[in-house]
N, C-alpha and C. Protein backbone atom coordinates (compact mmCIF):
# COMPACT_ATOMS: atom_id res chain seq x y z
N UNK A 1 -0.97 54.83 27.45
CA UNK A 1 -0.66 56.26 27.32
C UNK A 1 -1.91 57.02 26.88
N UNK A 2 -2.66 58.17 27.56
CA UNK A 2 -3.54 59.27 27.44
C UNK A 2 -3.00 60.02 26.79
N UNK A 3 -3.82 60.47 25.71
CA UNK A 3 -3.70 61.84 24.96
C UNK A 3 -4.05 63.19 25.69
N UNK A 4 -3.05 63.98 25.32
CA UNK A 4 -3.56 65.23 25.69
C UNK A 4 -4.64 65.42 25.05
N UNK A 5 -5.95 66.33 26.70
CA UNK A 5 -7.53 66.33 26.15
C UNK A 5 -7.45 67.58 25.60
N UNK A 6 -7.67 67.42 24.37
CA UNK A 6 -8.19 68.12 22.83
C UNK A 6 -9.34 68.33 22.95
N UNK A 7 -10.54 69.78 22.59
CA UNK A 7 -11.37 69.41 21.98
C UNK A 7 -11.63 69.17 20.30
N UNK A 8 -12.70 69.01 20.63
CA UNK A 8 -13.56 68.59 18.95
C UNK A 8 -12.65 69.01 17.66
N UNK A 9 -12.69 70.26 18.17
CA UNK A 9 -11.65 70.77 17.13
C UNK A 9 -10.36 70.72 16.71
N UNK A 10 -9.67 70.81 17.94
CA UNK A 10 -8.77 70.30 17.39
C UNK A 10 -7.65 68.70 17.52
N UNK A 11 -8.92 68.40 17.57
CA UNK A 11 -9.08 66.78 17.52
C UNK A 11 -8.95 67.02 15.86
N UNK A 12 -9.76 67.55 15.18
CA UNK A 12 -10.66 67.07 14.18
C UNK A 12 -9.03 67.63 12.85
N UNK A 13 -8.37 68.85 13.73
CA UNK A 13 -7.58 69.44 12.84
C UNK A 13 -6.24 68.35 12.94
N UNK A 14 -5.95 67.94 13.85
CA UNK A 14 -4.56 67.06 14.09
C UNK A 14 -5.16 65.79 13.16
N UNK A 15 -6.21 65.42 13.01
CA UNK A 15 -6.73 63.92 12.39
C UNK A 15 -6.84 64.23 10.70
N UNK A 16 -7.13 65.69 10.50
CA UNK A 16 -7.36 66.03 9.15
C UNK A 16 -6.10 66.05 8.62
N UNK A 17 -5.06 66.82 9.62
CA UNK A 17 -3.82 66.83 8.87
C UNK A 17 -3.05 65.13 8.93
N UNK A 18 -3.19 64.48 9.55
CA UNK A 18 -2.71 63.12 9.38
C UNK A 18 -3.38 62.28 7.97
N UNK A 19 -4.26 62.99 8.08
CA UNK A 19 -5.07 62.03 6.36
C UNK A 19 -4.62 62.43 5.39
N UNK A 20 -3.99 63.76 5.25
CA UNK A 20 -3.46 64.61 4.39
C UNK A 20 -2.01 64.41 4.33
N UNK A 21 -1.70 63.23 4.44
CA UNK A 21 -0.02 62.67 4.87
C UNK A 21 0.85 63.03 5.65
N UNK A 22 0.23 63.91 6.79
CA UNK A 22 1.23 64.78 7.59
C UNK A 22 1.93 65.90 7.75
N UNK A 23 1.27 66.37 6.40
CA UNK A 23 1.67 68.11 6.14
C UNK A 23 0.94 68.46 5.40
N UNK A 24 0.21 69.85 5.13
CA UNK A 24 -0.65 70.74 4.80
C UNK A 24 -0.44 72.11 4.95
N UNK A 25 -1.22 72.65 3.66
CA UNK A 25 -1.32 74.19 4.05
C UNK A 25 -2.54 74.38 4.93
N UNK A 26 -2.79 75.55 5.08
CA UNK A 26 -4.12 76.02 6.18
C UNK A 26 -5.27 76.07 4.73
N UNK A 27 -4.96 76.41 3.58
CA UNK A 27 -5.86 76.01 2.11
C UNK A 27 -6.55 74.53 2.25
N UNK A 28 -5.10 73.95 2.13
CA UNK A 28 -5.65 72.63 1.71
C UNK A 28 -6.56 72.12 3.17
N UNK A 29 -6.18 72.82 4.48
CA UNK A 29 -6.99 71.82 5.65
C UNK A 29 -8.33 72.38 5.24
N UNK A 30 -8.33 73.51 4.93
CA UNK A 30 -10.25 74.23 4.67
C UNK A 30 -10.91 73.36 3.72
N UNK A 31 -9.80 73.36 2.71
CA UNK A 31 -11.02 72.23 1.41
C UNK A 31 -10.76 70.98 2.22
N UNK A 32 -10.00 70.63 3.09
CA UNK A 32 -10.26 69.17 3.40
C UNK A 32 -11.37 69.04 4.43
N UNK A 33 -11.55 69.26 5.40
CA UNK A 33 -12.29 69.49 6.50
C UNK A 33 -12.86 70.87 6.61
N UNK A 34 -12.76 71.65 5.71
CA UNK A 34 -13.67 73.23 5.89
C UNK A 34 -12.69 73.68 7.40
N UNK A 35 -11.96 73.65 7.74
CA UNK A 35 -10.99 74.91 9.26
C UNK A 35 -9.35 74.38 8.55
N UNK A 36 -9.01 75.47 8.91
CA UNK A 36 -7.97 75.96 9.26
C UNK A 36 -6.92 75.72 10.17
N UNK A 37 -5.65 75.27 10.86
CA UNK A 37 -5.15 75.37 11.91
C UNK A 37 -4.26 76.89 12.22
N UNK A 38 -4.79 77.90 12.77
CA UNK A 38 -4.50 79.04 13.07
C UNK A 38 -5.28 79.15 14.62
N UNK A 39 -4.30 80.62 14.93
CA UNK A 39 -4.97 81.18 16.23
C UNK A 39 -4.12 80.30 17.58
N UNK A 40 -5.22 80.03 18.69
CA UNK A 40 -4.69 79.34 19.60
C UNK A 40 -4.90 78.28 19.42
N UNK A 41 -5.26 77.27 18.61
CA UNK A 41 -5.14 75.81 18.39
C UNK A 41 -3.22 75.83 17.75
N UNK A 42 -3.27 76.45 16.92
CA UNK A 42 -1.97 76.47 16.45
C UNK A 42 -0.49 76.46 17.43
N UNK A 43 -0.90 77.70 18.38
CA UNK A 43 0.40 77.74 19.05
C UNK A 43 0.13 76.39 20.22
N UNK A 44 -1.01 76.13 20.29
CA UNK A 44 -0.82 75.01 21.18
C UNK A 44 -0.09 73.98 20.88
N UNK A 45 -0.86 73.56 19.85
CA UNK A 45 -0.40 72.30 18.86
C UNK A 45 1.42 72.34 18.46
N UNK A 46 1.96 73.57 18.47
CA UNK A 46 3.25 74.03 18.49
C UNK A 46 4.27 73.57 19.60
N UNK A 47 3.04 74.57 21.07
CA UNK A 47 3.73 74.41 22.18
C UNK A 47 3.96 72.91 22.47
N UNK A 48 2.85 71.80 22.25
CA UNK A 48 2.78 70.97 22.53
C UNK A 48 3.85 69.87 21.52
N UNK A 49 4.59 70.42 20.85
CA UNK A 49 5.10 69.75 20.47
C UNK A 49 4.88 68.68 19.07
N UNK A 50 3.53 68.94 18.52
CA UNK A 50 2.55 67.93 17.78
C UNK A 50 3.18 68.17 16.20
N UNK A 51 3.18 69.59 16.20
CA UNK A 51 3.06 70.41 15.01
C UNK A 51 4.25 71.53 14.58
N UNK A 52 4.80 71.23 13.29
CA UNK A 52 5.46 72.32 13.07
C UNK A 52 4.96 73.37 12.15
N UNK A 53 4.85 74.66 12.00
CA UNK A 53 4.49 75.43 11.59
C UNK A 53 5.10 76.62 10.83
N UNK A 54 5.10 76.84 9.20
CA UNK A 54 6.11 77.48 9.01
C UNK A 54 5.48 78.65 8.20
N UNK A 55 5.64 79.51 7.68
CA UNK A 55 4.67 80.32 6.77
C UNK A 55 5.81 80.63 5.63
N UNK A 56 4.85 79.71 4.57
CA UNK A 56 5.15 79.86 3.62
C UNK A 56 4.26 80.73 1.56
N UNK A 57 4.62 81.39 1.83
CA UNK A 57 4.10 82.46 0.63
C UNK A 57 2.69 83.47 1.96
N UNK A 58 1.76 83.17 1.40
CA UNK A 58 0.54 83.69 1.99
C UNK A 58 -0.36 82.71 3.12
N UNK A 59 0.34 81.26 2.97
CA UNK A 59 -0.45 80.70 4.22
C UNK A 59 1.00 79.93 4.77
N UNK A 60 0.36 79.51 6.41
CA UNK A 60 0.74 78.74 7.10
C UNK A 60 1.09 76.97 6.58
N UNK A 61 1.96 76.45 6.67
CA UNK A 61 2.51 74.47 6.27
C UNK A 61 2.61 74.30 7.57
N UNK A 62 1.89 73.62 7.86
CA UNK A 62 1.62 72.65 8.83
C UNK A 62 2.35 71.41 8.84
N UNK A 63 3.27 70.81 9.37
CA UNK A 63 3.62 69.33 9.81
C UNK A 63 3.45 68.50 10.92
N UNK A 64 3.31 67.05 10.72
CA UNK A 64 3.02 66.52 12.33
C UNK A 64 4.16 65.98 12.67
N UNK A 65 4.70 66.00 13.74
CA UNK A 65 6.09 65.84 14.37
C UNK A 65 6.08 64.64 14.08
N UNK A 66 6.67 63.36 15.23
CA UNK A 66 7.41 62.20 15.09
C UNK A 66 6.31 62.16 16.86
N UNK A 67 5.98 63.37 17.74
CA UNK A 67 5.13 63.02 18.46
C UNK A 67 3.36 63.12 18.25
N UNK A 68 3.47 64.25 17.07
CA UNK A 68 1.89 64.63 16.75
C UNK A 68 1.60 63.14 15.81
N UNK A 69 2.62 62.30 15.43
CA UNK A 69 2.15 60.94 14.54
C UNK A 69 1.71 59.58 15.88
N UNK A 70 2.69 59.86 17.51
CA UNK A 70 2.41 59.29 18.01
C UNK A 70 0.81 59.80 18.71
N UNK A 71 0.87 60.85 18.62
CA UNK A 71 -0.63 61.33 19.30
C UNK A 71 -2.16 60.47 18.41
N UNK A 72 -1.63 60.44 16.76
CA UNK A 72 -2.77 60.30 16.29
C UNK A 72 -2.83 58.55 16.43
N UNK A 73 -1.76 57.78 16.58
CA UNK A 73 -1.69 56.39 16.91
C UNK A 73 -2.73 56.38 18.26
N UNK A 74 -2.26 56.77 19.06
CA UNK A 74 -3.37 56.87 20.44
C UNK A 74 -4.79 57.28 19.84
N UNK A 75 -4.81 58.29 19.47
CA UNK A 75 -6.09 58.87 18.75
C UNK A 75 -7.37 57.49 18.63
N UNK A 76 -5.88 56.17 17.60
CA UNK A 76 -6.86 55.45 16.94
C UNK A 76 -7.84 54.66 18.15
N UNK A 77 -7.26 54.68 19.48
CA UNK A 77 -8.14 53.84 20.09
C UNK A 77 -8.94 54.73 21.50
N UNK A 78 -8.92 55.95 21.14
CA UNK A 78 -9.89 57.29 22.01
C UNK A 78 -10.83 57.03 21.67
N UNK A 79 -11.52 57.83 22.47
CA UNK A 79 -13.38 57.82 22.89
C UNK A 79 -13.75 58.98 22.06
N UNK A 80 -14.88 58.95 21.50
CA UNK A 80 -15.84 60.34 20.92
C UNK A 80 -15.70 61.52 21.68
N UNK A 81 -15.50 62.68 21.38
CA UNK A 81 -15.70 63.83 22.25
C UNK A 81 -17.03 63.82 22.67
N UNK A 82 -17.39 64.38 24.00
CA UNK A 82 -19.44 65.10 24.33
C UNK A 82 -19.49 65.10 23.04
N UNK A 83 -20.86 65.30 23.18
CA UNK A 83 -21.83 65.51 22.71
C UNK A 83 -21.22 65.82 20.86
N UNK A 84 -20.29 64.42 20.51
CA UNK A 84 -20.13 64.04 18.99
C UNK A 84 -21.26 63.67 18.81
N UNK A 85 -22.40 62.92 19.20
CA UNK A 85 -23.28 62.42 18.78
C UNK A 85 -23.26 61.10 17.65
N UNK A 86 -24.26 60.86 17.19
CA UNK A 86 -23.53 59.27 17.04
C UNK A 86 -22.64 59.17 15.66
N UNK A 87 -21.92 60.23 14.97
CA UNK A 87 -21.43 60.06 13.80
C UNK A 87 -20.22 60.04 14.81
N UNK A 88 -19.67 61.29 15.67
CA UNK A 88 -18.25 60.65 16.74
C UNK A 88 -18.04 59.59 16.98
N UNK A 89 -19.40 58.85 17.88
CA UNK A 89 -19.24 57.46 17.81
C UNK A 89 -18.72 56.66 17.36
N UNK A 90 -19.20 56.96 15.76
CA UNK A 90 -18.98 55.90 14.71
C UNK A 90 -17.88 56.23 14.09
N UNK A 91 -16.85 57.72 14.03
CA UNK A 91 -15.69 58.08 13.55
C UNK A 91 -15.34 57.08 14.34
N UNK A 92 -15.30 57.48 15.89
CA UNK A 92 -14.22 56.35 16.65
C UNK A 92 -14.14 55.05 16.54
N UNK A 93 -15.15 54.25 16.40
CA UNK A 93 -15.51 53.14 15.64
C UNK A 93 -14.49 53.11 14.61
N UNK A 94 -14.64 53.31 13.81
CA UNK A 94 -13.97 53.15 12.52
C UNK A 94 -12.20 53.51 12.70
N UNK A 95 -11.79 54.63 13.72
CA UNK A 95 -10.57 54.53 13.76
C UNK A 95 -9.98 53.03 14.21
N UNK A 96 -11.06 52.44 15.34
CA UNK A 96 -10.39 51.21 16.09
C UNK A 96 -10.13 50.00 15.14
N UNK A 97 -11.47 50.02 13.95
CA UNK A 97 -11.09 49.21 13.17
C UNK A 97 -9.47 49.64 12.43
N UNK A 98 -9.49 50.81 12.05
CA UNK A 98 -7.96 50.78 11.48
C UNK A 98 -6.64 50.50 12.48
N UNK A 99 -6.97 51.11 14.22
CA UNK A 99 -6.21 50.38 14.66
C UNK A 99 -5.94 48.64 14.25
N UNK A 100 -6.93 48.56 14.79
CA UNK A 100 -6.68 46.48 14.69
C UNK A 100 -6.13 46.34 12.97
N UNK A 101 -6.49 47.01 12.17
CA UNK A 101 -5.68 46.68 10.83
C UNK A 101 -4.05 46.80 10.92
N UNK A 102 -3.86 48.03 11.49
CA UNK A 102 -2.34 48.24 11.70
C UNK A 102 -1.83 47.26 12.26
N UNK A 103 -2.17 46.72 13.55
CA UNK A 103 -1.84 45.73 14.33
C UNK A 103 -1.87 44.40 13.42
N UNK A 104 -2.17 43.93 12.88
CA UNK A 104 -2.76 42.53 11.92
C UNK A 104 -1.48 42.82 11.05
N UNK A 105 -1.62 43.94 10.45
CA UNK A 105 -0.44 43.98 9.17
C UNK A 105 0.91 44.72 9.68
N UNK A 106 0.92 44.57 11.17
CA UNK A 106 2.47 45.09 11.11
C UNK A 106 2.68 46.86 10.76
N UNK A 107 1.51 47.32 10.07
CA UNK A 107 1.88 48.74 9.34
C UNK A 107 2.06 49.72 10.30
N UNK A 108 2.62 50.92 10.28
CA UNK A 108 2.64 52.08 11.26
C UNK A 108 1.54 52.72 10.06
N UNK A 109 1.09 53.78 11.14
CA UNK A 109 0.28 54.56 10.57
C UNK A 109 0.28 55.12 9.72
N UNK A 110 1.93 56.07 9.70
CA UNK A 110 1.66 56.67 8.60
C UNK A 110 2.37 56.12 7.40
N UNK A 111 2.84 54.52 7.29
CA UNK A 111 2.79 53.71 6.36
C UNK A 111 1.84 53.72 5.30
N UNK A 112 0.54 53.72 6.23
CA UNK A 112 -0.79 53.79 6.02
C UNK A 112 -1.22 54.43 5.43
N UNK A 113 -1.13 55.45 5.38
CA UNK A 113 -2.17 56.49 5.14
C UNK A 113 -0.82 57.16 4.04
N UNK A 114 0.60 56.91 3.30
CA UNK A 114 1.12 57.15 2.11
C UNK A 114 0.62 56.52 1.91
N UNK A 115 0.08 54.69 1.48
CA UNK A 115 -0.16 53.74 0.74
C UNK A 115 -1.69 53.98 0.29
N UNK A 116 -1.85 54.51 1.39
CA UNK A 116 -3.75 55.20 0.74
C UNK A 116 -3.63 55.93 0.05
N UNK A 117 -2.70 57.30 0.03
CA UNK A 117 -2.69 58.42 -0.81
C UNK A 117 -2.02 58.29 -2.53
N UNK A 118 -0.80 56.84 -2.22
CA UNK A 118 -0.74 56.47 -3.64
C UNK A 118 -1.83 56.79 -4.60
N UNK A 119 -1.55 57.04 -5.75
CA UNK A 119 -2.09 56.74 -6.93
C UNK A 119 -0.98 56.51 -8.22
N UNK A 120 -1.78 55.51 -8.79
CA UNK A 120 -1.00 55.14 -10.00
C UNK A 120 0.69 54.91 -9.80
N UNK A 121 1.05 54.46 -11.41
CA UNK A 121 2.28 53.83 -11.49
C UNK A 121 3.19 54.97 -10.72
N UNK A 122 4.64 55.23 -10.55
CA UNK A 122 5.43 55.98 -10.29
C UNK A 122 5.87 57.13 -11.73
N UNK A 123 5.88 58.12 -11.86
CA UNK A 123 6.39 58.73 -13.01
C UNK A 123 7.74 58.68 -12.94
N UNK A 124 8.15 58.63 -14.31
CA UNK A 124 9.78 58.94 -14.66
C UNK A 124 10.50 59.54 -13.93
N UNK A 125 11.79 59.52 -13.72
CA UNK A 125 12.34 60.94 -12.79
C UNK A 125 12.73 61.83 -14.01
N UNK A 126 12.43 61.89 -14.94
CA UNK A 126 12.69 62.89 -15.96
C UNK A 126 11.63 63.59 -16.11
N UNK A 127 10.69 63.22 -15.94
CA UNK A 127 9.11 63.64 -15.64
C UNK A 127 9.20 64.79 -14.63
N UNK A 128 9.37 64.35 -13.18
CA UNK A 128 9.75 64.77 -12.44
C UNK A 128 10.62 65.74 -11.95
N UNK A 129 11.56 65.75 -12.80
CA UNK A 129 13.19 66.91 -13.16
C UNK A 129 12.64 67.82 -13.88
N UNK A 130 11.91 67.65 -15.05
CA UNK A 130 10.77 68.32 -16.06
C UNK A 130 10.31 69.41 -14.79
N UNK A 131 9.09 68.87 -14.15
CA UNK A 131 8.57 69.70 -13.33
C UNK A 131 9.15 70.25 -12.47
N UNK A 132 10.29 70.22 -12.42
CA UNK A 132 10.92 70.82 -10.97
C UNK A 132 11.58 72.26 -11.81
N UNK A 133 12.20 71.69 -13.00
CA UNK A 133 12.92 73.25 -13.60
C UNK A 133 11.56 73.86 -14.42
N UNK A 134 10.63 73.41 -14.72
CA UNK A 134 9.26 74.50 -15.37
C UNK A 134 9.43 75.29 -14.08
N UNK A 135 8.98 74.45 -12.73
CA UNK A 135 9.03 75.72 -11.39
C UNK A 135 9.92 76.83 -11.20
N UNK A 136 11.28 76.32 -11.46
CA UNK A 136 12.71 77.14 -11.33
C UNK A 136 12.62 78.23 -12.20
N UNK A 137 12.02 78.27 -12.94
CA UNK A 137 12.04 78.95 -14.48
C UNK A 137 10.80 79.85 -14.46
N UNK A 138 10.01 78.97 -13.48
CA UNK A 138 8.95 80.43 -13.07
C UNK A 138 9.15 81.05 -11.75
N UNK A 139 9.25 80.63 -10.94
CA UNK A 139 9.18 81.27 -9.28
C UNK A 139 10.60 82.14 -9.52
N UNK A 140 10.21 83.20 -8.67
CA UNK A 140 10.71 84.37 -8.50
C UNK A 140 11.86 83.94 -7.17
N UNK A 141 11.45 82.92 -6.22
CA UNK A 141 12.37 82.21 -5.05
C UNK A 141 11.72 81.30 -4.95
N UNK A 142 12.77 80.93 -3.90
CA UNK A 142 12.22 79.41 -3.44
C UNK A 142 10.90 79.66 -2.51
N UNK A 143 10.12 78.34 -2.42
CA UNK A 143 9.14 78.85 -1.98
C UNK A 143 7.71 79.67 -2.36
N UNK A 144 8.49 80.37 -3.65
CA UNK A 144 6.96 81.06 -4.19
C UNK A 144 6.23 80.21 -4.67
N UNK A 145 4.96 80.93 -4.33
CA UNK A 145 3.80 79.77 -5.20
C UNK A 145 3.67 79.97 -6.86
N UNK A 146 3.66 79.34 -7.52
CA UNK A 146 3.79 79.45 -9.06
C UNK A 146 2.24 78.60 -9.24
N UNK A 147 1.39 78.74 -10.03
CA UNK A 147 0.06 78.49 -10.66
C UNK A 147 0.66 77.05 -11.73
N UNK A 148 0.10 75.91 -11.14
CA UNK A 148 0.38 74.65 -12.24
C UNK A 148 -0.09 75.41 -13.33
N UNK A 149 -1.45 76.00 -13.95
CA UNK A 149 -1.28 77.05 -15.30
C UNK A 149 0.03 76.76 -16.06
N UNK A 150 1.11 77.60 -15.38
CA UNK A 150 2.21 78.16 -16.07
C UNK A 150 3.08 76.76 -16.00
N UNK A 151 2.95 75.97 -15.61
CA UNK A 151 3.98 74.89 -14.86
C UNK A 151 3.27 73.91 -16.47
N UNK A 152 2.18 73.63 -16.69
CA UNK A 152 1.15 72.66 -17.78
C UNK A 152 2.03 73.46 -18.69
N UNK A 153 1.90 74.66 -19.34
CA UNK A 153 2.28 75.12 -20.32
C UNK A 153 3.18 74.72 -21.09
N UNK A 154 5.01 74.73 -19.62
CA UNK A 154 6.30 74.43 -20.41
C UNK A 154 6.02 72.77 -20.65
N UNK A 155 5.04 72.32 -20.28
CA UNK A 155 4.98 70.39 -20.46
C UNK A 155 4.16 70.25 -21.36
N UNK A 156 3.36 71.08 -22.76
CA UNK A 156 2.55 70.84 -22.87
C UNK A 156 2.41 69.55 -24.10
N UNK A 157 3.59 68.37 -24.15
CA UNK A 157 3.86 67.72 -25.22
C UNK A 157 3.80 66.60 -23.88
N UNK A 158 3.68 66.49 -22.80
CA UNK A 158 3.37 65.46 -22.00
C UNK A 158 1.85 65.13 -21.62
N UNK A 159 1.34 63.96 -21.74
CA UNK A 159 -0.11 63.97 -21.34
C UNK A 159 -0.16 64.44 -20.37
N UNK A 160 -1.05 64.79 -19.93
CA UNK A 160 -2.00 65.54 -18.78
C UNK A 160 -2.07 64.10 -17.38
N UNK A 161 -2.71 63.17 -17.75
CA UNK A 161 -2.31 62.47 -16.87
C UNK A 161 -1.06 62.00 -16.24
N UNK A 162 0.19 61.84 -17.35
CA UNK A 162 1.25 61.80 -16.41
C UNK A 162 1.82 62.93 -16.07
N UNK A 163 1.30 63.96 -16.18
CA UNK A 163 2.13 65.21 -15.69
C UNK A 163 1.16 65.14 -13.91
N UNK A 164 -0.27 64.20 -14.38
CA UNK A 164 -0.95 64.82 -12.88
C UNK A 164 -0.12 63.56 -11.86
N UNK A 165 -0.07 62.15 -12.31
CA UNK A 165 0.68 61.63 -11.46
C UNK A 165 2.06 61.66 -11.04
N UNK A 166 2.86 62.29 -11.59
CA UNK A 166 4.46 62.98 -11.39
C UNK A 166 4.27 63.65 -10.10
N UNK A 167 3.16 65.41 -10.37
CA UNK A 167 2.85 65.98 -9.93
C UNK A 167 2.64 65.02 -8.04
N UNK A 168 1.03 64.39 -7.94
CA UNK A 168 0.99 63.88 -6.95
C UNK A 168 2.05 63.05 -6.27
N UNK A 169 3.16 62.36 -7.03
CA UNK A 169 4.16 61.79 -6.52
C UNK A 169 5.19 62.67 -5.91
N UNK A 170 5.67 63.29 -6.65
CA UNK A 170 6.09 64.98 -6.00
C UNK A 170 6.01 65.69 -5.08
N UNK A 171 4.37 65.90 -4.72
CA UNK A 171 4.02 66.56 -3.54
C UNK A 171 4.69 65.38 -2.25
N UNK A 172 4.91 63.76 -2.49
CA UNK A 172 5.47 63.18 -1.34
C UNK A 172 6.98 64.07 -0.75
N UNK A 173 7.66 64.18 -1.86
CA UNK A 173 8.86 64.75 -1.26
C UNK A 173 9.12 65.84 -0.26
N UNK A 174 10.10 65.97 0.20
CA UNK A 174 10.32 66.62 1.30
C UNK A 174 10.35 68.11 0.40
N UNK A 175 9.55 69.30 1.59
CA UNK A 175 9.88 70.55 0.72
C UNK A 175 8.97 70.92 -0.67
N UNK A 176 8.08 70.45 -0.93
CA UNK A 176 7.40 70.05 -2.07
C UNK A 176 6.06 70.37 -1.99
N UNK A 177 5.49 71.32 -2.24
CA UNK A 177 4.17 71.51 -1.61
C UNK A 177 3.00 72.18 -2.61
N UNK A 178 1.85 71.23 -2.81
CA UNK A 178 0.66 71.42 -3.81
C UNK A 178 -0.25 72.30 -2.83
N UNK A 179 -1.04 72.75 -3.55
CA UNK A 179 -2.50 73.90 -2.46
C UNK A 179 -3.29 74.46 -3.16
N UNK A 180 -4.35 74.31 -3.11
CA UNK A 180 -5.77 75.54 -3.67
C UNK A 180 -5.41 76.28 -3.41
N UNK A 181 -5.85 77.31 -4.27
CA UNK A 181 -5.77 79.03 -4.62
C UNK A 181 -7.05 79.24 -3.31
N UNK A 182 -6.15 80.16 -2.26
CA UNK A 182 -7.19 80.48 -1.61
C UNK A 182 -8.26 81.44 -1.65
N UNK A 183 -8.11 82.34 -2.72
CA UNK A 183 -8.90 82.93 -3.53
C UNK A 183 -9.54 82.43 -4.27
N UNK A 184 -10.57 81.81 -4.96
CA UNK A 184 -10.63 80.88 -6.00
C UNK A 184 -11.54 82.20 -6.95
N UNK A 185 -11.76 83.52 -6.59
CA UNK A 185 -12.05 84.60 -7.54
C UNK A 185 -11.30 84.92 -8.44
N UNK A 186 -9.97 84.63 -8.10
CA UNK A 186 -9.22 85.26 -8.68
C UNK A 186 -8.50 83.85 -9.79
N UNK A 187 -9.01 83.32 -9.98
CA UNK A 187 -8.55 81.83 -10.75
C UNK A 187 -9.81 82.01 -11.92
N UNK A 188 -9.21 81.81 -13.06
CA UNK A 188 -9.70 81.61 -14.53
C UNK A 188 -9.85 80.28 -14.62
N UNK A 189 -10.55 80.20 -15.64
CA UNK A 189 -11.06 78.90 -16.52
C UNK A 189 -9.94 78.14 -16.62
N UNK A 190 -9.36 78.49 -16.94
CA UNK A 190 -7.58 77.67 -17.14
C UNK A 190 -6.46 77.55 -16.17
N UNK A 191 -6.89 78.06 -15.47
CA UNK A 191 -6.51 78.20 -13.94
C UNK A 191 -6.63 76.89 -13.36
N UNK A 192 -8.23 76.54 -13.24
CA UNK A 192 -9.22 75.62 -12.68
C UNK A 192 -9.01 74.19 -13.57
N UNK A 193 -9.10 74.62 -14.84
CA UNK A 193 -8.37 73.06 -15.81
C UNK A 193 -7.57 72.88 -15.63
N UNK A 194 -5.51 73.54 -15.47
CA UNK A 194 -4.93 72.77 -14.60
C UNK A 194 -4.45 72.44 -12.92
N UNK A 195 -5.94 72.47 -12.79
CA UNK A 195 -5.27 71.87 -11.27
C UNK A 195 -4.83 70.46 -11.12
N UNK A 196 -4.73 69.65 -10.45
CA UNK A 196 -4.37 68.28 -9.96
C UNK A 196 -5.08 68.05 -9.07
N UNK A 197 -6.17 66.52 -8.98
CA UNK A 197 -7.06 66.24 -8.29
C UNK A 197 -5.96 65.79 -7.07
N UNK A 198 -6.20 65.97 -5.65
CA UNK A 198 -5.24 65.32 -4.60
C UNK A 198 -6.32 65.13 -3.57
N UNK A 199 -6.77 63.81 -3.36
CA UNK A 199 -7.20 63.61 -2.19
C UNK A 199 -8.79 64.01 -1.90
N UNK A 200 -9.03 64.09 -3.04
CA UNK A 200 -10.58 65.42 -3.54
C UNK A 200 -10.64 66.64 -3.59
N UNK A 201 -9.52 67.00 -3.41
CA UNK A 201 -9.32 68.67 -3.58
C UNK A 201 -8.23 68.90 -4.64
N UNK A 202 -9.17 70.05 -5.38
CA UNK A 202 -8.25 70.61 -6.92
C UNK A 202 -7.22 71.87 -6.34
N UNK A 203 -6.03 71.47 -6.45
CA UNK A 203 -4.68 72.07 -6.17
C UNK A 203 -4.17 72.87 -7.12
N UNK A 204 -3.91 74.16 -7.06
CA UNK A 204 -3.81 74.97 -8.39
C UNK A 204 -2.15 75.67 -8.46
N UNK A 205 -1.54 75.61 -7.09
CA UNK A 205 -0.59 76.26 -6.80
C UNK A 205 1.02 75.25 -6.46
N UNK A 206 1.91 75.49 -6.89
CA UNK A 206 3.06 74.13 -6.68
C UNK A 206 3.95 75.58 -6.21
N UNK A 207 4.48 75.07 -4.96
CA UNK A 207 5.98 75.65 -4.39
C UNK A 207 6.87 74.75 -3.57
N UNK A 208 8.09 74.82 -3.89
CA UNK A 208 9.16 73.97 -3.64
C UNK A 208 10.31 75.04 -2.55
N UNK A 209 10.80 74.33 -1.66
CA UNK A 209 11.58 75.24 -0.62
C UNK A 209 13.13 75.44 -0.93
N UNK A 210 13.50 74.31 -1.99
CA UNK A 210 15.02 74.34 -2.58
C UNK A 210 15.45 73.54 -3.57
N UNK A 211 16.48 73.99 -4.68
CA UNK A 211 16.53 73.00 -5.44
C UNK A 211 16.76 71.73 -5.21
């Protein structure tokens, strides 16, 4: 099976959002890969079936379908775009090795790439219930973005580290969604201390779609 021919780009945006567990804001794809999925990559990626797209607060959530997960499986054993030059090369390289890993261990991909994004033990679900009503108790609706800031505050008798691994365990759930302040002018000192490290990018904003 051939992939639909993508360029560079949005090659690079369907592969960024798969590393990113399969859903993203258009925030988090910029700090991940510096772009965005907007414009006509977007409605393609739509039309095509890859991607769902929803707008939530001030940016776009991105998801990869059940076919945009089979696209990036193919992905793993595609050729470099022109003129990638030899780091394409060697991306593609390196996907094939993770193909043949998948294959060896039985894993689906995006088995894969949750078990990469793990960190640390599992938090409490009281931990977890904790953070879900600090949100309730701040957001104005579902969906609004609320500043971890205000979210650290009502926890502030829980360490910091297990509030950050709750937090990252959290963002797995369905509806559940961490993101950089896409402003980052408008973010204070304390703003910036509680974010949550995810993936190498500091996440400052938590919104949830329902209780």
């Amino acid at each position: 099976m051939e992939n639909t021919a993508f360029a560079a780009r949005e090659r690079a945006l369907l592969l960024g959002l798969m590393t990113l567990g399969g859903a993203a804001s258009n925030p988090e794809l910029r700090a991940h890969i510096g772009d965005a999925l907007d414009g006509k990559p977007r409605l393609r990626m739509n039309e095509c079936g890859l991607v769902t797209s929803e707008k939530l607060g001030r940016s776009y959530h991105h998801t990869l379908t059940d076919d945009g997960w089979a696209w990036c499986v193919t992905e793993l054993e595609g050729s470099a775009p022109e003129r990638g030059g030899s780091l394409g090369r060697t991306l593609y390289g390196v996907l094939r090795v993770i193909k043949g890993y998948l294959d060896a261990t039985d894993l689906s991909l995006a088995e894969f790439v949750v078990k990469a994004r793990e960190e640390g033990p599992a938090p409490s679900s009281d931990l977890t219930e904790a953070i879900r009503d600090a949100y309730w108790n701040l957001a104005r609706e579902p969906q609004d973005w609320v500043l971890l800031t205000h979210v650290r505050a009502r926890l502030k008798d829980v360490p910091r580290e297990e509030v950050d691994d709750a937090l990252r365990r959290l963002e797995q759930s369905p509806g559940v969604h961490l993101a950089p302040e896409a402003d980052q002018k408008t973010l204070t000192d304390e703003d910036r201390r509680a974010a949550v490290l995810i993936g190498g990018v500091d996440k400052h904003l938590l919104a949830i779609e329902a209780r």
